[in-house]
Protein backbone atom coordinates (compact mmCIF):
# COMPACT_ATOMS: atom_id res chain seq x y z
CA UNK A 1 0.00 0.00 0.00
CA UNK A 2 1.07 3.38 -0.70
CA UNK A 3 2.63 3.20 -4.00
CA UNK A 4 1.66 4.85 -6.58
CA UNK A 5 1.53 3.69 -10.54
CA UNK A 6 2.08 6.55 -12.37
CA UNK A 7 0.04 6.84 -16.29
CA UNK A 8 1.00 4.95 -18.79
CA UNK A 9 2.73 2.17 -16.89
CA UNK A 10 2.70 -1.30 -17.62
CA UNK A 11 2.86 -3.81 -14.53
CA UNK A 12 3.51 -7.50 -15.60
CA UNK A 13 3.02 -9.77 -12.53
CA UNK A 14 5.13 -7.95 -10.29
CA UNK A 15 4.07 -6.31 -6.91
CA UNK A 16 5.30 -3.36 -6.23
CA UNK A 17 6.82 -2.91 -2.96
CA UNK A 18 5.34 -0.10 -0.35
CA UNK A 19 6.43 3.44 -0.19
CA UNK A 20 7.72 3.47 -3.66
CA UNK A 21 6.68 4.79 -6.92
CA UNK A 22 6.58 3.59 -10.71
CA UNK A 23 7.79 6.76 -12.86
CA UNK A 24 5.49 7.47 -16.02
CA UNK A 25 5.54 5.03 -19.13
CA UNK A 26 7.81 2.13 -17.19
CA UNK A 27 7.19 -1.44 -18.43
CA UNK A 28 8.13 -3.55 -14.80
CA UNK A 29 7.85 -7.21 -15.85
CA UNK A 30 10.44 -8.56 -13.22
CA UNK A 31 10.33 -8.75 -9.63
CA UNK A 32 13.96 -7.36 -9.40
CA UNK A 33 12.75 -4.29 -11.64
CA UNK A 34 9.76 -3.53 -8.96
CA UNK A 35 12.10 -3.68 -6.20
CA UNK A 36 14.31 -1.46 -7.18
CA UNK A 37 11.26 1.40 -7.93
CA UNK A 38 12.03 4.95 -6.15
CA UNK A 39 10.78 5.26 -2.40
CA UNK A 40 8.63 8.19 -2.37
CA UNK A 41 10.20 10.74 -0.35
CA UNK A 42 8.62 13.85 1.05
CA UNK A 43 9.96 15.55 -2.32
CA UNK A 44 8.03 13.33 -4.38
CA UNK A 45 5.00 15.61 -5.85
CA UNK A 46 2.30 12.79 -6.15
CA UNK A 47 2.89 11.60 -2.76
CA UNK A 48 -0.72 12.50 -1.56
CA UNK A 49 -2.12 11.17 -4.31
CA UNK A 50 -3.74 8.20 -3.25
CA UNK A 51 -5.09 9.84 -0.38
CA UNK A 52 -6.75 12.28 -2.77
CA UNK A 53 -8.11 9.47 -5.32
CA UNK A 54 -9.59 7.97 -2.18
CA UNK A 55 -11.13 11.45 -0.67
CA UNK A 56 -12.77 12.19 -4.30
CA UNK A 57 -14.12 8.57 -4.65
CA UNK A 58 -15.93 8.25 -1.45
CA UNK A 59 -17.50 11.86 -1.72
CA UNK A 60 -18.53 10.70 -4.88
CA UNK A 61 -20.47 7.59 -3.84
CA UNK A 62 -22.12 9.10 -0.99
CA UNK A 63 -23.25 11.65 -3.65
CA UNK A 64 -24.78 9.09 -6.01
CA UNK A 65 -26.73 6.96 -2.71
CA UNK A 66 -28.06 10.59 -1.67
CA UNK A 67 -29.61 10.89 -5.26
CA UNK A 68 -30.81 7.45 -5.39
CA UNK A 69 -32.64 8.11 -2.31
């Protein structure tokens, strides 16, 4: 948990390890590839990211059960 798959990336039955990132575009399709991904670092720009994905989504269902109400 915590990582964060830039767009465009390709993920080939790896797992990507927590705390890091995949940078934009990268085909992983080793395990040794994944584990060696950047840790995201208080630097990294998309850090919050998931956090914000999440926040958006669940404001968005409760939205949709209010109207179906």
């Amino acid at each position: 948990s915590g990582c964060v798959i830039e767009p465009g990336v390709i993920l080939m039955g790896v797992k990507i390890p927590d705390r890091r990132y995949v940078p934009v575009g990268s085909v992983v399709n080793t395990q040794e590839q994944a584990d060696r991904m950047p840790e995201i670092t208080e630097k990294y720009p998309l850090k919050d990211l998931n956090k914000g994905v999440v926040h958006v989504n669940t404001h968005l269902a409760k939205g949709y059960l209010a109207i179906k109400k």
